[in-house]
C-alpha atoms as a PDB file:
ATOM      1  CA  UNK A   1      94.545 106.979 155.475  1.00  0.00           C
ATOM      2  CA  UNK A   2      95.114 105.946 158.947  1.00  0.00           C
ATOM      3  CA  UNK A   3      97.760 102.804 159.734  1.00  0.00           C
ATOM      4  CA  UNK A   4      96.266 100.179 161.758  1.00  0.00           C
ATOM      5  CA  UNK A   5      98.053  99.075 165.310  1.00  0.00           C
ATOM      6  CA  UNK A   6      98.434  96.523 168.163  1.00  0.00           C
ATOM      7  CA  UNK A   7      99.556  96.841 171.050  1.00  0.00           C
ATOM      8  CA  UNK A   8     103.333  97.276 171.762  1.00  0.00           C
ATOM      9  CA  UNK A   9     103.516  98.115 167.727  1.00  0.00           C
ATOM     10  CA  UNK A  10     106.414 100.389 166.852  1.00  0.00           C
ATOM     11  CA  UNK A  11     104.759 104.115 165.819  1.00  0.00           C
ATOM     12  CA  UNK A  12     107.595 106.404 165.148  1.00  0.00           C
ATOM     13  CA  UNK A  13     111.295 106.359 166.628  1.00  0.00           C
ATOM     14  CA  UNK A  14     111.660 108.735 169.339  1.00  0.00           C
ATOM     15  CA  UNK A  15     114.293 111.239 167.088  1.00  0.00           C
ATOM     16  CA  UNK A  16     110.670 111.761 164.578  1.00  0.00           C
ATOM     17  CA  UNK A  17     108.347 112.192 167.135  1.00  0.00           C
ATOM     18  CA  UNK A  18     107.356 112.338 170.874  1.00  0.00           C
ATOM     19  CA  UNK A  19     105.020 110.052 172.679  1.00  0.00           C
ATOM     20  CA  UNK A  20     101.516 111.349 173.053  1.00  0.00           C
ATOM     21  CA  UNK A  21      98.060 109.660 173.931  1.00  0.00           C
ATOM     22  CA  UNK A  22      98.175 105.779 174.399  1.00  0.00           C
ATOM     23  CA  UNK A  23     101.995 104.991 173.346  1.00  0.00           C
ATOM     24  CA  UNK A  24     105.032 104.666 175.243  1.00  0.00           C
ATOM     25  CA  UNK A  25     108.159 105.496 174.799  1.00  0.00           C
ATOM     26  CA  UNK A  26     110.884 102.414 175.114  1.00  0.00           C
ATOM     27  CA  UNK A  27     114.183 103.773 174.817  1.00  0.00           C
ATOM     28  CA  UNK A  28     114.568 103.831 171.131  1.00  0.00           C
ATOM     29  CA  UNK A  29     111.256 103.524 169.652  1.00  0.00           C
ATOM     30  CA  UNK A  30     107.591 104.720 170.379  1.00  0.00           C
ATOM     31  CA  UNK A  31     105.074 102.050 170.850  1.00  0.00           C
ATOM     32  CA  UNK A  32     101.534 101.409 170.690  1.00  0.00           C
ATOM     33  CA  UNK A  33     100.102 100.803 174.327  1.00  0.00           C
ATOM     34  CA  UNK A  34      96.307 100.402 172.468  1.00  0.00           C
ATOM     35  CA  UNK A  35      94.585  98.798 169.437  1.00  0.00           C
ATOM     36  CA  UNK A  36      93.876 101.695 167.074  1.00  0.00           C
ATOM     37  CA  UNK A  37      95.097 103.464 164.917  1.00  0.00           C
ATOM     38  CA  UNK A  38      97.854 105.913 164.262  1.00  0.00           C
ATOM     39  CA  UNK A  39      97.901 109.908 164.420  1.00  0.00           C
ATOM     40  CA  UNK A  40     100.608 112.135 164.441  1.00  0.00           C
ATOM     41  CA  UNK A  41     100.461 115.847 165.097  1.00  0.00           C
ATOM     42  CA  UNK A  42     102.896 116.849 162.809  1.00  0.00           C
ATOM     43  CA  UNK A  43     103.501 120.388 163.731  1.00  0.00           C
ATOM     44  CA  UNK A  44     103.973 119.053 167.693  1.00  0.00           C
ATOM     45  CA  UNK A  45     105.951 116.626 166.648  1.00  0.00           C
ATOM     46  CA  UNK A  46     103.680 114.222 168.860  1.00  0.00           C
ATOM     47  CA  UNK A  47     102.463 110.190 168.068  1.00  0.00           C
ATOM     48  CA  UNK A  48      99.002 109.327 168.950  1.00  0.00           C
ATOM     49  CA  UNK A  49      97.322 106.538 168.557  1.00  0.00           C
ATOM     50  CA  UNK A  50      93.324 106.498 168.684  1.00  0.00           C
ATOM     51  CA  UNK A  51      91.527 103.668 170.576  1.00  0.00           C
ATOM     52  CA  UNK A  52      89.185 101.662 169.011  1.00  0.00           C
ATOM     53  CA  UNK A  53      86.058 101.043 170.786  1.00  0.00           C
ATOM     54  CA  UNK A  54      86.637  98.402 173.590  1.00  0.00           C
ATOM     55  CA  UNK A  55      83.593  95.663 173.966  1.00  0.00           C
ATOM     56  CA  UNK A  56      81.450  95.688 176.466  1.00  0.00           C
ATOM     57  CA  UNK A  57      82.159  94.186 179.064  1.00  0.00           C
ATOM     58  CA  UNK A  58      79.242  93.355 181.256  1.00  0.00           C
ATOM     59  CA  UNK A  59      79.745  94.173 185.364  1.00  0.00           C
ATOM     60  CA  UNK A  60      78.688  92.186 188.166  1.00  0.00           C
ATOM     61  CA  UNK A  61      75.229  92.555 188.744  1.00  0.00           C
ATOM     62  CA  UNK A  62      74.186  93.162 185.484  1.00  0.00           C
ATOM     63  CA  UNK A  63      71.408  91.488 183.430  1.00  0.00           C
ATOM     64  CA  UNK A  64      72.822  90.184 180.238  1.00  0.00           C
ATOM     65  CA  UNK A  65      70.265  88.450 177.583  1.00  0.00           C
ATOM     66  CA  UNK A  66      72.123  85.705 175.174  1.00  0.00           C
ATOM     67  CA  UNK A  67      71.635  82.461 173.419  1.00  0.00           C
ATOM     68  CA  UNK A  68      72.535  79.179 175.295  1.00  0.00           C
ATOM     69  CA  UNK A  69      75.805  78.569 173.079  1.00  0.00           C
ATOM     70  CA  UNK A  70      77.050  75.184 175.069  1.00  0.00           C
ATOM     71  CA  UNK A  71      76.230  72.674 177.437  1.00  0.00           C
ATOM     72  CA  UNK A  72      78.713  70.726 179.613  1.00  0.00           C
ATOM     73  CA  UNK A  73      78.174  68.560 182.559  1.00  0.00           C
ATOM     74  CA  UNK A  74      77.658  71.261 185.156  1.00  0.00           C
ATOM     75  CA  UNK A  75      77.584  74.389 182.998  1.00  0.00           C
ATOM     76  CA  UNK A  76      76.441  76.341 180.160  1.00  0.00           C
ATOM     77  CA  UNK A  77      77.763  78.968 177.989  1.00  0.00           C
ATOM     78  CA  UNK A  78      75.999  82.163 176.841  1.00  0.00           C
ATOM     79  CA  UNK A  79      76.432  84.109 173.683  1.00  0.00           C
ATOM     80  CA  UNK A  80      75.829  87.849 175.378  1.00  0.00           C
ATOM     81  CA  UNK A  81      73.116  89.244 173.132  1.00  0.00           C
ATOM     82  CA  UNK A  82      72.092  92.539 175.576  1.00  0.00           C
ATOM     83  CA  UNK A  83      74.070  93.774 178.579  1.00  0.00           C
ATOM     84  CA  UNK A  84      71.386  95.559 181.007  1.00  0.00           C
ATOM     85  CA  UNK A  85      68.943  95.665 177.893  1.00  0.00           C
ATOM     86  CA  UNK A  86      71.604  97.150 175.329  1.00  0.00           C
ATOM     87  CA  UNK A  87      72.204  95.350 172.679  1.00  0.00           C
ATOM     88  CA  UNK A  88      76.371  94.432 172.421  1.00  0.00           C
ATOM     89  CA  UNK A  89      77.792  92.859 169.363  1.00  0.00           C
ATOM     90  CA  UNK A  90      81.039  92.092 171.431  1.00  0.00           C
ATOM     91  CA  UNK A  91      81.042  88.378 170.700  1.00  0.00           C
ATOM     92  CA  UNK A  92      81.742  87.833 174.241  1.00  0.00           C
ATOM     93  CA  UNK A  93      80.540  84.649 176.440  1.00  0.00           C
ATOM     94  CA  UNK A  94      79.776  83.775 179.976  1.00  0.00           C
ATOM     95  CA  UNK A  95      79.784  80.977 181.472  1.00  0.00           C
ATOM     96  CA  UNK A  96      76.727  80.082 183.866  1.00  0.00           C
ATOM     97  CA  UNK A  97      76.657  77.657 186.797  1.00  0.00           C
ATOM     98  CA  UNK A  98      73.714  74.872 186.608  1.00  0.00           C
ATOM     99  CA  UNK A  99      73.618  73.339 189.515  1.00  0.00           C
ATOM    100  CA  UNK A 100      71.297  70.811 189.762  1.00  0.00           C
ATOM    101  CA  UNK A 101      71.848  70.133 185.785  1.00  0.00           C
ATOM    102  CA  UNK A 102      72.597  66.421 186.227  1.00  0.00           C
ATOM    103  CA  UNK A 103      68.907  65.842 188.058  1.00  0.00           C
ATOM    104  CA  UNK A 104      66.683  68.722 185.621  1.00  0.00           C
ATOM    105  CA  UNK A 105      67.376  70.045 182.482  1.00  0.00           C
ATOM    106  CA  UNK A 106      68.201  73.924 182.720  1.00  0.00           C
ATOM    107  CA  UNK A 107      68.566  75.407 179.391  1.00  0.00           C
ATOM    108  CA  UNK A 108      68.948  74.048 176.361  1.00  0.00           C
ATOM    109  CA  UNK A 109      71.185  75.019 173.089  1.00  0.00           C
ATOM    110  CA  UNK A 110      69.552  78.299 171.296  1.00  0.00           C
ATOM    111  CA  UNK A 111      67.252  78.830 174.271  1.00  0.00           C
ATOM    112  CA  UNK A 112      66.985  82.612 174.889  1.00  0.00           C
ATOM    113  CA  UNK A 113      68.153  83.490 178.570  1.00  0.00           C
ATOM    114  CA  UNK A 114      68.609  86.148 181.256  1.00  0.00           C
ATOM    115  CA  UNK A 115      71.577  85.645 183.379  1.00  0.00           C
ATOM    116  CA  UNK A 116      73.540  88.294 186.007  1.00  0.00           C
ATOM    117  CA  UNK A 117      76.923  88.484 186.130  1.00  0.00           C
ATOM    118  CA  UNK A 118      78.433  87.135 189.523  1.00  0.00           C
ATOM    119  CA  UNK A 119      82.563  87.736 188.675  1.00  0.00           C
ATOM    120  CA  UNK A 120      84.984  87.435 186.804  1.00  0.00           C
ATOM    121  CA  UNK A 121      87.679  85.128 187.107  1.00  0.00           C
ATOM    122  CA  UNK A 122      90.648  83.700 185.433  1.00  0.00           C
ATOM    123  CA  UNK A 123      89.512  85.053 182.360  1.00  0.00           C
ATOM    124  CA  UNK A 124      86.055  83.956 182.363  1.00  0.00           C
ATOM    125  CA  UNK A 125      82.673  86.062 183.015  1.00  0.00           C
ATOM    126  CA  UNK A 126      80.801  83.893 185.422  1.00  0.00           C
ATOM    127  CA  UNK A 127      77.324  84.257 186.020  1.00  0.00           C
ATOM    128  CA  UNK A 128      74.051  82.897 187.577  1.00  0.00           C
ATOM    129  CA  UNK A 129      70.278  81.699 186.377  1.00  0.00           C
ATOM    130  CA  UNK A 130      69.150  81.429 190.524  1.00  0.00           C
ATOM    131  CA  UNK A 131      66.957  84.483 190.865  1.00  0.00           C
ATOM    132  CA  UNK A 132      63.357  83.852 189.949  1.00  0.00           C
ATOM    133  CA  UNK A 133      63.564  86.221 186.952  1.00  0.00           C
ATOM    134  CA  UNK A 134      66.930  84.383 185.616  1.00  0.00           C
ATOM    135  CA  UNK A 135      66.227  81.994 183.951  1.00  0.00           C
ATOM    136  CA  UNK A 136      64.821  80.951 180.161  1.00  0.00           C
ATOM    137  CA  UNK A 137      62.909  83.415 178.731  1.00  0.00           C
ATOM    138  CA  UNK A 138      61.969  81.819 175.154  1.00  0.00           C
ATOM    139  CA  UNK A 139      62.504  78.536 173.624  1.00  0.00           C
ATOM    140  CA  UNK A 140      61.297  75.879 171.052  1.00  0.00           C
ATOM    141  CA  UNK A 141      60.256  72.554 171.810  1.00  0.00           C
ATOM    142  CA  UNK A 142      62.800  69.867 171.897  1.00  0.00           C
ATOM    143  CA  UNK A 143      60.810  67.423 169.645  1.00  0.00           C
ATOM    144  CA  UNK A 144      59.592  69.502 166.820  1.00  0.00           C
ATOM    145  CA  UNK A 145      60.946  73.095 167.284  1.00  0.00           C
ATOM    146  CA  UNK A 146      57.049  74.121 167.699  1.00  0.00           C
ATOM    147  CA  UNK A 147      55.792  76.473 170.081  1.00  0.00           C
ATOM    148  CA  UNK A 148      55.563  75.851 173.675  1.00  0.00           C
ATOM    149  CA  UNK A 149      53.415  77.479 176.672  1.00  0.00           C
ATOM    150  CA  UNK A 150      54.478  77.566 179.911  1.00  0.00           C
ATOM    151  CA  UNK A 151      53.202  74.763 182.777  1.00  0.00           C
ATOM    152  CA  UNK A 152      54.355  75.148 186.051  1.00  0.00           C
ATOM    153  CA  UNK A 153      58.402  74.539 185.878  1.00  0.00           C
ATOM    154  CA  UNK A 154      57.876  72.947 182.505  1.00  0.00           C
ATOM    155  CA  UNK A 155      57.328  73.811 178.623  1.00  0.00           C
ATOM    156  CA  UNK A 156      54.576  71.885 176.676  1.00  0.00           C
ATOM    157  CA  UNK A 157      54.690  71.963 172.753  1.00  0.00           C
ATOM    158  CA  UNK A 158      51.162  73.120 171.010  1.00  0.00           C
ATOM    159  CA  UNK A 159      51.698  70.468 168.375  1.00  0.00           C
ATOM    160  CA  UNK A 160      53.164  67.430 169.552  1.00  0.00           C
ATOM    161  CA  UNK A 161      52.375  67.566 173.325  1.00  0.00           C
ATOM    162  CA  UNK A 162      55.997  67.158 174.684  1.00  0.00           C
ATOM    163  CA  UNK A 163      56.855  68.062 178.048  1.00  0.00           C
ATOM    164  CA  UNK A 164      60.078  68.985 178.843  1.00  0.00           C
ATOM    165  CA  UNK A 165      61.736  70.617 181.957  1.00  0.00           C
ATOM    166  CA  UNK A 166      63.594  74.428 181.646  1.00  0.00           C
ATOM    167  CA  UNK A 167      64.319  77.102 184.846  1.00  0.00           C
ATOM    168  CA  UNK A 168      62.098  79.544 183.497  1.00  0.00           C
ATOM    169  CA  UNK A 169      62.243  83.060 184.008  1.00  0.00           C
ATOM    170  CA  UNK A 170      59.170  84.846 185.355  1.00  0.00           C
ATOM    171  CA  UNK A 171      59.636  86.700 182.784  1.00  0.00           C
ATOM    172  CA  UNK A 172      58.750  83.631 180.335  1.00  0.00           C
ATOM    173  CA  UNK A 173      56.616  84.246 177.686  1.00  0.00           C
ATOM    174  CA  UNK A 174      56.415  87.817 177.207  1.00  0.00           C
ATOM    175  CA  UNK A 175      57.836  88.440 174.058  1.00  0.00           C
ATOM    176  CA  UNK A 176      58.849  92.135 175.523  1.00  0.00           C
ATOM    177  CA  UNK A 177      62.062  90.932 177.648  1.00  0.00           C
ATOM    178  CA  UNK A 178      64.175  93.175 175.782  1.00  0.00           C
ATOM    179  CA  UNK A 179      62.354  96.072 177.650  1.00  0.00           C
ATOM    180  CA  UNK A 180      62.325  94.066 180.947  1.00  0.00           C
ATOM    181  CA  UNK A 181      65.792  93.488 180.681  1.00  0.00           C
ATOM    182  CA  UNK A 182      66.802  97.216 181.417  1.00  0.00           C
ATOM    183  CA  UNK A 183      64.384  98.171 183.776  1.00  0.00           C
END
C-alpha cells in the first residue's frame, strides 16, 4: 500500500535512498515537493513520489458553466461546474464582476451561468458575464421556484406571473448549453 504525502513531507533520508521524480533533497532528508504518494525503486535505490491529479484550473478566455454560489454588493461567486464544456469536480470558484448590480439584478443564488475567465489575481479567478452569450443561462423564478420564459432582458414565471430582471445569455433557454459551452 502506498503512503500518502504533502508537500515538503520527509520520504526517506538521503543514506536509504536518492531523490527521484518530484522530491528534493535538503541536506539530510528527502522531501516531498508534490501531493501524492510515495514510490521507491528499490533496486535504484531512488524516492519517487507520484502526483495526484491537480484540478483544473480554468485559463483566461475560457467558458466555465457554474452555479451562482454568492452575492455581494458588486460581485458574485461561481461554483465552476464545466471548464470549456468539461465537466470539473475541482470545487473551485470564481469570482465575477457585476457592474451595474446595485441598479439591475444580475444573477441570482443557484442560477445556472456562463462566465469567461478574465485573470487571475491574488489568488482569485476573476471573470466576466459582459459578452452577449455570458450571462444566465437557466433559472427559477424568484417567487415560487416555477418555470420562467424569457422576455426581452427579463424572466416571467408561467405560474405566478412575476417579472424579474437577470443578464441573460443568448444562450437562455436551450436546455443544450452544455454542448454550446465547448463549441
Amino acid at each position: 500500500m502506498s503512503e500518502f504525502s504533502l508537500p515538503g513531507d520527509k520520504v526517506a533520508t538521503i543514506e536509504e535512498f536518492e531523490t527521484g521524480d518530484n522530491t528534493f533533497d535538503d541536506g539530510h532528508t528527502i522531501r516531498s515537493v508534490v501531493a501524492g504518494t510515495k514510490e521507491f525503486d528499490k533496486t535504484r535505490r531512488i524516492a519517487n513520489i507520484n502526483r495526484f491529479k491537480s484540478p483544473a484550473v480554468p485559463q483566461v478566455n475560457d467558458l466555465v458553466i457554474g452555479n451562482v454560489a454568492a452575492l455581494m454588493n458588486n460581485m458574485f461567486a461561481v461554483n465552476m461546474l464545466y471548464i470549456n464544456g468539461k465537466p470539473t469536480h475541482s470545487g473551485l470558484e470564481c469570482i465575477c464582476q457585476a457592474r451595474g448590480a446595485k441598479k439591475r439584478i444580475i444573477a441570482r443564488v443557484s442560477d445556472v451561468v456562463m462566465v469567461k475567465i478574465i485573470s487571475h489575481l491574488n489568488g482569485a479567478i476573476h471573470a466576466t458575464i459582459s459578452e452577449p452569450e455570458l450571462g444566465v443561462l437557466f433559472t427559477q423564478c424568484n417567487k415560487c421556484a416555477g418555470k420562467v420564459v424569457q422576455i426581452g432582458g427579463n424572466v416571467k414565471c408561467v405560474d405566478c406571473g412575476y417579472i424579474e430582471e437577470r443578464k441573460l445569455s443568448s444562450k437562455f433557454g436551450n436546455g443544450d448549453f452544455i454542448k454550446l459551452g465547448s463549441q
